[in-house]
PDB file of N, CA and C in Angstrom:
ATOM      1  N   UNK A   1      17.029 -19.963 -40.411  1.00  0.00           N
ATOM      2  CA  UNK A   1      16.388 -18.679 -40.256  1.00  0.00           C
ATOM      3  C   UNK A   1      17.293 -17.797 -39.406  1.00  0.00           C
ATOM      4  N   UNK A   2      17.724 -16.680 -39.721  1.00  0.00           N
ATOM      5  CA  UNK A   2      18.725 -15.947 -39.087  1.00  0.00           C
ATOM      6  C   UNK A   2      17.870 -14.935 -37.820  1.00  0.00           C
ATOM      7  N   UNK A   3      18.784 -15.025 -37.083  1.00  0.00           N
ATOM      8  CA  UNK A   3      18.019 -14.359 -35.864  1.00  0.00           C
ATOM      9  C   UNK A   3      17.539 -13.030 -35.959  1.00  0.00           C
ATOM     10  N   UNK A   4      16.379 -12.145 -35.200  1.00  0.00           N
ATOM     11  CA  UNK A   4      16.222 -11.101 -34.879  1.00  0.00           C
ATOM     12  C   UNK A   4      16.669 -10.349 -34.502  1.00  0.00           C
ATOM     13  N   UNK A   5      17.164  -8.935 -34.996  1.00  0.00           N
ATOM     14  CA  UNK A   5      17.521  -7.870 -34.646  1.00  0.00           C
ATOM     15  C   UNK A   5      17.259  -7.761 -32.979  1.00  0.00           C
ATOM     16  N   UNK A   6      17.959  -7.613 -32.003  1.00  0.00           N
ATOM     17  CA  UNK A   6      17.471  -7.007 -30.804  1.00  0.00           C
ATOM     18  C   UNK A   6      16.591  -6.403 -30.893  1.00  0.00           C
ATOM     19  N   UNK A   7      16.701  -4.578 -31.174  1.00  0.00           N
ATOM     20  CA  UNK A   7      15.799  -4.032 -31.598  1.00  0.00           C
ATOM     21  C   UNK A   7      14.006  -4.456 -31.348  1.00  0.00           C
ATOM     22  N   UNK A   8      14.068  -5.060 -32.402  1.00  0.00           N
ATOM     23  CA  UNK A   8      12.813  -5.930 -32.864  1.00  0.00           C
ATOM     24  C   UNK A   8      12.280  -6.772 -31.839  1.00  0.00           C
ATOM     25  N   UNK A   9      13.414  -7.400 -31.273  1.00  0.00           N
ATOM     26  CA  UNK A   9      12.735  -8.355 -30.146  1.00  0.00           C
ATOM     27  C   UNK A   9      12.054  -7.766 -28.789  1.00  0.00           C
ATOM     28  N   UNK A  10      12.556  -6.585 -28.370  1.00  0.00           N
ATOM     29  CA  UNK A  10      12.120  -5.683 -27.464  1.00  0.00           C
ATOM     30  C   UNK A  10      11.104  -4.662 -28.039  1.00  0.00           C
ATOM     31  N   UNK A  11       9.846  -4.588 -27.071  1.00  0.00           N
ATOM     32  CA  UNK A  11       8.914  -3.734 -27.292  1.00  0.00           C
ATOM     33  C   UNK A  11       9.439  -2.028 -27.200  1.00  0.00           C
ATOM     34  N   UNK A  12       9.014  -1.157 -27.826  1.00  0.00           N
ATOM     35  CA  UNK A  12       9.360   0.227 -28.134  1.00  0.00           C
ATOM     36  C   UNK A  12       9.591   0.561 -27.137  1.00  0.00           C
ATOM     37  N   UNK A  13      10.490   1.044 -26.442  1.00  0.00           N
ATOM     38  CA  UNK A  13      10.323   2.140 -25.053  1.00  0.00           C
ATOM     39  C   UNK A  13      10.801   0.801 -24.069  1.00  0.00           C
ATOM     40  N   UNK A  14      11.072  -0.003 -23.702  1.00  0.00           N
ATOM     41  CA  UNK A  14      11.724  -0.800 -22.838  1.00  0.00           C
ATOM     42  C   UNK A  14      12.744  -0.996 -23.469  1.00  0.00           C
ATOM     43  N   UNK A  15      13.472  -1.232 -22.227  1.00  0.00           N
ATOM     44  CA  UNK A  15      15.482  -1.624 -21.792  1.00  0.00           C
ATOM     45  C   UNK A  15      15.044  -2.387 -21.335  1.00  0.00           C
ATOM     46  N   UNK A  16      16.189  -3.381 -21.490  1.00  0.00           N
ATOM     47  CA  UNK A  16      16.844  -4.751 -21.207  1.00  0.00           C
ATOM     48  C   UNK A  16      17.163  -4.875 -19.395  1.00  0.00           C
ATOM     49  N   UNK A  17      17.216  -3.249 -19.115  1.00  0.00           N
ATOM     50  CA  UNK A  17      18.096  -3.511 -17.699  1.00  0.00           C
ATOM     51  C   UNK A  17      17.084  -2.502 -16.771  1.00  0.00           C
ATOM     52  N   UNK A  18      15.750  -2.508 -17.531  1.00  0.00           N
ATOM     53  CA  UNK A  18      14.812  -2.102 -16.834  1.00  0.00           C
ATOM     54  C   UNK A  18      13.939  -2.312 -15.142  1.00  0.00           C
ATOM     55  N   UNK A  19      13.954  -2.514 -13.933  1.00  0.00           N
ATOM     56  CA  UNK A  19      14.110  -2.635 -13.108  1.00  0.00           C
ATOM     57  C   UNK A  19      12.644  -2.891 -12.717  1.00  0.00           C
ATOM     58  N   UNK A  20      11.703  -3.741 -12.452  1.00  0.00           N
ATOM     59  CA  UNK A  20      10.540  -3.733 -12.047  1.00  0.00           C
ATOM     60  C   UNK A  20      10.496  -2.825 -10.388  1.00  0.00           C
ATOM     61  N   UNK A  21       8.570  -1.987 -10.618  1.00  0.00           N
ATOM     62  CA  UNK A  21       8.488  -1.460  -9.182  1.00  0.00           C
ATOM     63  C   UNK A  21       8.391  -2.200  -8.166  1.00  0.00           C
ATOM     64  N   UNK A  22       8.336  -1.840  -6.799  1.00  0.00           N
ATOM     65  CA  UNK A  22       8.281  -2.706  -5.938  1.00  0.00           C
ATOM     66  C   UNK A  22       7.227  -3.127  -5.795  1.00  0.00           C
ATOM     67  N   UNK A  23       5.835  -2.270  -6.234  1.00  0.00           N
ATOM     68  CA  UNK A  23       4.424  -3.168  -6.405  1.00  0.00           C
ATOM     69  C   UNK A  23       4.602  -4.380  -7.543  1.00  0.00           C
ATOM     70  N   UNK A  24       5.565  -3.842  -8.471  1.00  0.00           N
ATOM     71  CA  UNK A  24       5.552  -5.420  -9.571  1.00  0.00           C
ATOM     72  C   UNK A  24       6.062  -6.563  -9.062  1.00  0.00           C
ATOM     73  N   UNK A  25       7.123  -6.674  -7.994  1.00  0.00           N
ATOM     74  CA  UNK A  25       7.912  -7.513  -7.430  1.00  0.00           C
ATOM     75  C   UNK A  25       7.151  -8.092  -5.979  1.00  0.00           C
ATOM     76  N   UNK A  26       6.305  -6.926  -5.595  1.00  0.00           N
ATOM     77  CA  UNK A  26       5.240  -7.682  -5.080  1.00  0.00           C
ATOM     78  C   UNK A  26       3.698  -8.823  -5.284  1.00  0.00           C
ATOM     79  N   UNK A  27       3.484  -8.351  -6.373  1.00  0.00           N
ATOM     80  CA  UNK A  27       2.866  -8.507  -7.164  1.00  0.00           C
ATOM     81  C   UNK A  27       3.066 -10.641  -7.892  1.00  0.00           C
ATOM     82  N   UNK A  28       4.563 -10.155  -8.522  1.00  0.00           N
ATOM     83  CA  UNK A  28       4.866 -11.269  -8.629  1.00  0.00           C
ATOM     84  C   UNK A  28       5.076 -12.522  -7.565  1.00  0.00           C
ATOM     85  N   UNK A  29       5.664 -11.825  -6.573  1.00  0.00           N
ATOM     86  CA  UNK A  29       5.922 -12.929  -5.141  1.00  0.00           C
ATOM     87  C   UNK A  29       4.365 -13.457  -5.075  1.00  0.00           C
ATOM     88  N   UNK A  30       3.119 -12.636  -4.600  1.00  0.00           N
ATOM     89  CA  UNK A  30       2.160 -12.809  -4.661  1.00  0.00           C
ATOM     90  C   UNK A  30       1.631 -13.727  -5.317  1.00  0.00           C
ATOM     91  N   UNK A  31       1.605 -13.744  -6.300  1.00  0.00           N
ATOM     92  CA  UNK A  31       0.893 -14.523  -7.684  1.00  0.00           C
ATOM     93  C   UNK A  31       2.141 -16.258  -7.921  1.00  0.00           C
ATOM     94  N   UNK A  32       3.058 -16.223  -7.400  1.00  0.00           N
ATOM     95  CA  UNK A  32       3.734 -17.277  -6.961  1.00  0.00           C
ATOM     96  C   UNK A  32       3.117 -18.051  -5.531  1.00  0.00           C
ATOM     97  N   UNK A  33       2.924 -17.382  -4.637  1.00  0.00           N
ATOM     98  CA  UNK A  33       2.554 -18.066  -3.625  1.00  0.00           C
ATOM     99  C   UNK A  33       1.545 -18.114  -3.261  1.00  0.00           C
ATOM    100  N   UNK A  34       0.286 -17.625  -3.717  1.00  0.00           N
ATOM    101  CA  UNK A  34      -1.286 -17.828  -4.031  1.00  0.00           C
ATOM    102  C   UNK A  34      -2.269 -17.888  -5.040  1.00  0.00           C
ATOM    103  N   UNK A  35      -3.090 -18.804  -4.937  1.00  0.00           N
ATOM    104  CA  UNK A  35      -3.793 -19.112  -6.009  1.00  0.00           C
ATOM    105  C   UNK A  35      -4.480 -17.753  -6.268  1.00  0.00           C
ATOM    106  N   UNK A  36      -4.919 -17.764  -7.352  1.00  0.00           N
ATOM    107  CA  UNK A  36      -6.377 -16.704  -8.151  1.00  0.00           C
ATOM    108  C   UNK A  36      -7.069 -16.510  -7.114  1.00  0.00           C
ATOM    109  N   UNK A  37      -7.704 -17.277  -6.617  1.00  0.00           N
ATOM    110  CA  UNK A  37      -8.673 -17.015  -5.677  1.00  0.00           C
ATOM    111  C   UNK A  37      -8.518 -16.115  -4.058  1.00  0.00           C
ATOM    112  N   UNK A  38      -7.314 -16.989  -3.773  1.00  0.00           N
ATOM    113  CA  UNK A  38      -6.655 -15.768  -2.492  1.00  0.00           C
ATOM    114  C   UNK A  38      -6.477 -14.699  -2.620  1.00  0.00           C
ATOM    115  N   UNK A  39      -5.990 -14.399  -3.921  1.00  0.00           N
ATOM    116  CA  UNK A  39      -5.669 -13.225  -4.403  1.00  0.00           C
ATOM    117  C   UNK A  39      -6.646 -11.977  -4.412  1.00  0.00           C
ATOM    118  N   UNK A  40      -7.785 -12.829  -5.141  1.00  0.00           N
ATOM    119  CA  UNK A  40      -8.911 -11.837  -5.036  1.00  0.00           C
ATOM    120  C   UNK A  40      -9.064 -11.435  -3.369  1.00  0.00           C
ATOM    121  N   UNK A  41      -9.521 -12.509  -2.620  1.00  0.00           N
ATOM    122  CA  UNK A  41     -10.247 -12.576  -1.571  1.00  0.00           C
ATOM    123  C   UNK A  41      -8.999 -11.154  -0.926  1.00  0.00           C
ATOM    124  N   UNK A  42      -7.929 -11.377  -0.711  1.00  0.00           N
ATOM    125  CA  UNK A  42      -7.075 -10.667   0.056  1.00  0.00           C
ATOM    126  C   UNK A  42      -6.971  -9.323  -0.749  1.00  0.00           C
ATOM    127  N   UNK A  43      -7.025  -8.780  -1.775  1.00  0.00           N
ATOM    128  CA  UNK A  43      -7.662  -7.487  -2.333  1.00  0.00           C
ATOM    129  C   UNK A  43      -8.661  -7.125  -2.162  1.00  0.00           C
ATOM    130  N   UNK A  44      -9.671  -7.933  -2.351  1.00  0.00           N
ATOM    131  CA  UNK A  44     -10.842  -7.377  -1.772  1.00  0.00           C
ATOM    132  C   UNK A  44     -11.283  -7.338  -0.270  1.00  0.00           C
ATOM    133  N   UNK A  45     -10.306  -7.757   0.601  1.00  0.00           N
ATOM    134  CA  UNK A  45     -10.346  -7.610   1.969  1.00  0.00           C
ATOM    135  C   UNK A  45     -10.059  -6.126   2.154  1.00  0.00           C
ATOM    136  N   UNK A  46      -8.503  -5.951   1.359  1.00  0.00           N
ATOM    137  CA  UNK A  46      -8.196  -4.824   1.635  1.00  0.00           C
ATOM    138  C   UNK A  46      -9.070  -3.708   0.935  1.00  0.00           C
ATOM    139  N   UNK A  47      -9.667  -3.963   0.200  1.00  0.00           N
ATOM    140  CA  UNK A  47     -10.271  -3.029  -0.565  1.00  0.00           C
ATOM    141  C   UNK A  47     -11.397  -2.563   0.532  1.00  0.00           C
ATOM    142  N   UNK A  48     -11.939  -3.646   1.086  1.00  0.00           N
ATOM    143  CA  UNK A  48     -13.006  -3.347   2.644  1.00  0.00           C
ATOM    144  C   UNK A  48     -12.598  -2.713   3.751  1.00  0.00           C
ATOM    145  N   UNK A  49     -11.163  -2.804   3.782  1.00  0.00           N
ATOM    146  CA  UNK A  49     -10.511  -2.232   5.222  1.00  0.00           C
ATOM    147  C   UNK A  49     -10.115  -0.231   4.568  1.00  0.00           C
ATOM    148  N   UNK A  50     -10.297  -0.072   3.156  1.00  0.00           N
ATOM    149  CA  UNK A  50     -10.151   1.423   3.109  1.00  0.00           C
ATOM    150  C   UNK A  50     -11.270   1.625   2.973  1.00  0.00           C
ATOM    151  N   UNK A  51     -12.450   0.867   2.157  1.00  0.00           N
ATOM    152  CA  UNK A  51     -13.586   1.662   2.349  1.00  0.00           C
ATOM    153  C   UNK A  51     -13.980   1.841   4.232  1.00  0.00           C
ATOM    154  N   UNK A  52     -13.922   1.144   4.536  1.00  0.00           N
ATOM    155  CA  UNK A  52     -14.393   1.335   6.388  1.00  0.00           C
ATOM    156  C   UNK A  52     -13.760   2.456   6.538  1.00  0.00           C
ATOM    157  N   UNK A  53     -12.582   2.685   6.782  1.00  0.00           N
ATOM    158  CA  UNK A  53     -11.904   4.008   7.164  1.00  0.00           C
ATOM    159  C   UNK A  53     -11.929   5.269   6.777  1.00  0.00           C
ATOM    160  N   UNK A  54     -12.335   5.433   5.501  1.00  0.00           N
ATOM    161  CA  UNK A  54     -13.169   6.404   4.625  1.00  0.00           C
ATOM    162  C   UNK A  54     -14.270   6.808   5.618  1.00  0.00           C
ATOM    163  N   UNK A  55     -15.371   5.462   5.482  1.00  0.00           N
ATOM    164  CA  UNK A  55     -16.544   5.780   6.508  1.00  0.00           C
ATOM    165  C   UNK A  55     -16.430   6.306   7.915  1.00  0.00           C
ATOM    166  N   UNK A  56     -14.745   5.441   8.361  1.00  0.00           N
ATOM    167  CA  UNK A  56     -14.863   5.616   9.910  1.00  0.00           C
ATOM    168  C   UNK A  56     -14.838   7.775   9.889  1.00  0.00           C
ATOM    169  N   UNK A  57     -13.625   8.131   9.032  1.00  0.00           N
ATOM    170  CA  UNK A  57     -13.254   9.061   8.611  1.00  0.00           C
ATOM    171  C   UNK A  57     -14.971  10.262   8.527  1.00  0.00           C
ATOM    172  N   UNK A  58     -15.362   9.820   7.783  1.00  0.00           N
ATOM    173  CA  UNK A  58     -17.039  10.855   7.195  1.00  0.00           C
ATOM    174  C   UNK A  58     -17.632  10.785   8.648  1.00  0.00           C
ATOM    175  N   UNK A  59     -17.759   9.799   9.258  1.00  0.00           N
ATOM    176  CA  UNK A  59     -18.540   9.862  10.358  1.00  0.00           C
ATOM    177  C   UNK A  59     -18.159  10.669  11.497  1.00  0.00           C
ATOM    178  N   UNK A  60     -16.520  10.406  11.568  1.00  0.00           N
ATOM    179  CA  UNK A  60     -15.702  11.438  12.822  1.00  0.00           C
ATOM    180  C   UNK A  60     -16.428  12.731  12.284  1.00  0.00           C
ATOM    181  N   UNK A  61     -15.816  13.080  11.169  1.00  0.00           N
ATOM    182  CA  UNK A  61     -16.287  14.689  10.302  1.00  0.00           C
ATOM    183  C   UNK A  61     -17.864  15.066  10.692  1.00  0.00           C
ATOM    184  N   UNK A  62     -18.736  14.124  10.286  1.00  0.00           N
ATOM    185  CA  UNK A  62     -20.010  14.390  11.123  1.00  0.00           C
ATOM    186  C   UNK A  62     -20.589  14.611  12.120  1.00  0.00           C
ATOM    187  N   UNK A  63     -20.106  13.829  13.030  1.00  0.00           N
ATOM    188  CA  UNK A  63     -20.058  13.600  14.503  1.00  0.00           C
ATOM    189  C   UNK A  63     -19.266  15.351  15.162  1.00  0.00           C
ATOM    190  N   UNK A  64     -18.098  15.909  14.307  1.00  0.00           N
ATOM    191  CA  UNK A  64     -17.822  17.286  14.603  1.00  0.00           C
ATOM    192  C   UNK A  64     -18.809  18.025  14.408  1.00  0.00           C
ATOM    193  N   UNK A  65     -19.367  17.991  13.041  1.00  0.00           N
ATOM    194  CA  UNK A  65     -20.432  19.086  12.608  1.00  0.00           C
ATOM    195  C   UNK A  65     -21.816  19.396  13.346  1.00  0.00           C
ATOM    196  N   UNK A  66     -21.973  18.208  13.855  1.00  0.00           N
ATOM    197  CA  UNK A  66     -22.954  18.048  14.664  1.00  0.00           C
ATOM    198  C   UNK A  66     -22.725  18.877  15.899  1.00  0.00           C
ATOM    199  N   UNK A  67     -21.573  18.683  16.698  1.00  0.00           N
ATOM    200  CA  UNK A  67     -21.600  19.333  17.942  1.00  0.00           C
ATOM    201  C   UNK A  67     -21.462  20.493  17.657  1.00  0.00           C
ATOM    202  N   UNK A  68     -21.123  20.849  16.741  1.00  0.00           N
ATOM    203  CA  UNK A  68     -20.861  22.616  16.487  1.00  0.00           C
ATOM    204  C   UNK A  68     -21.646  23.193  16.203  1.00  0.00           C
ATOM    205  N   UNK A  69     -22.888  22.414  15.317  1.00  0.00           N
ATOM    206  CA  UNK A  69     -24.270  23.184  15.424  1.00  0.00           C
ATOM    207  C   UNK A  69     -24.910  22.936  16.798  1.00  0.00           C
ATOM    208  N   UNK A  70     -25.107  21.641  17.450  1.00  0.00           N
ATOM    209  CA  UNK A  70     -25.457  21.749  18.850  1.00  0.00           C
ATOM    210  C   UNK A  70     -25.213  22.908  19.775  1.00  0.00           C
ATOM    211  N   UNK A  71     -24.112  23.304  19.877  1.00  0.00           N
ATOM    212  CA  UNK A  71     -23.439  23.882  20.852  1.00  0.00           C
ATOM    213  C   UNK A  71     -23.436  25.389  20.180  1.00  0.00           C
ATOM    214  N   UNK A  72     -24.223  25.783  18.758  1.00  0.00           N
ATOM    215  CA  UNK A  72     -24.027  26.979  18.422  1.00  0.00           C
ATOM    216  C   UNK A  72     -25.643  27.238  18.684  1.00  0.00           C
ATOM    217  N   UNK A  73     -26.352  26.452  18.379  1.00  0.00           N
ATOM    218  CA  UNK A  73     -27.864  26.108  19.031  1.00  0.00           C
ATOM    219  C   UNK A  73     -28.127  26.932  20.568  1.00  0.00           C
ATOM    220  N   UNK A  74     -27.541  26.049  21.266  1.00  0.00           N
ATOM    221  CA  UNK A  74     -27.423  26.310  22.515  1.00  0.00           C
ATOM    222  C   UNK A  74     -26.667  27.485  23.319  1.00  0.00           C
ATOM    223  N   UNK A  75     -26.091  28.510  22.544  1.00  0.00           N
ATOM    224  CA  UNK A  75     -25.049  29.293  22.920  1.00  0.00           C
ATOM    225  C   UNK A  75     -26.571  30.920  22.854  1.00  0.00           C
TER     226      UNK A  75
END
């Protein structure tokens, strides 16, 4: 059976000397040195540590709005 055209063997729109991002190369290290399960757990950690900061974030913003009606209250 005679071999495949290059071409053919590569998907449309990728090179050979295409360079993965540094999230892919992270990504991969990752998935080498932890199971499925860590994986999740440590995404979804982080996924908890931006929602908090979001919140910490809304609450500072509130905590302003508040004194500014207080203090426009009181004026």
């Amino acid at each position: 059976m005679p071999a495949a055209p290059v071409n053919e063997a590569m998907p449309t729109g990728t090179r050979a000397t295409a360079r993965p991002s540094l999230t892919d190369a992270l990504r991969a290290v990752e998935s080498l040195l932890m199971s499925g399960g860590q994986r999740t757990a440590r995404r979804n950690a982080w996924t908890s540590v931006l929602e908090d900061r979001r919140r910490a974030k809304d609450r500072v913003e509130a905590e302003r709005v508040l004194e500014r009606v207080s203090s426009a209250a009181h004026s």
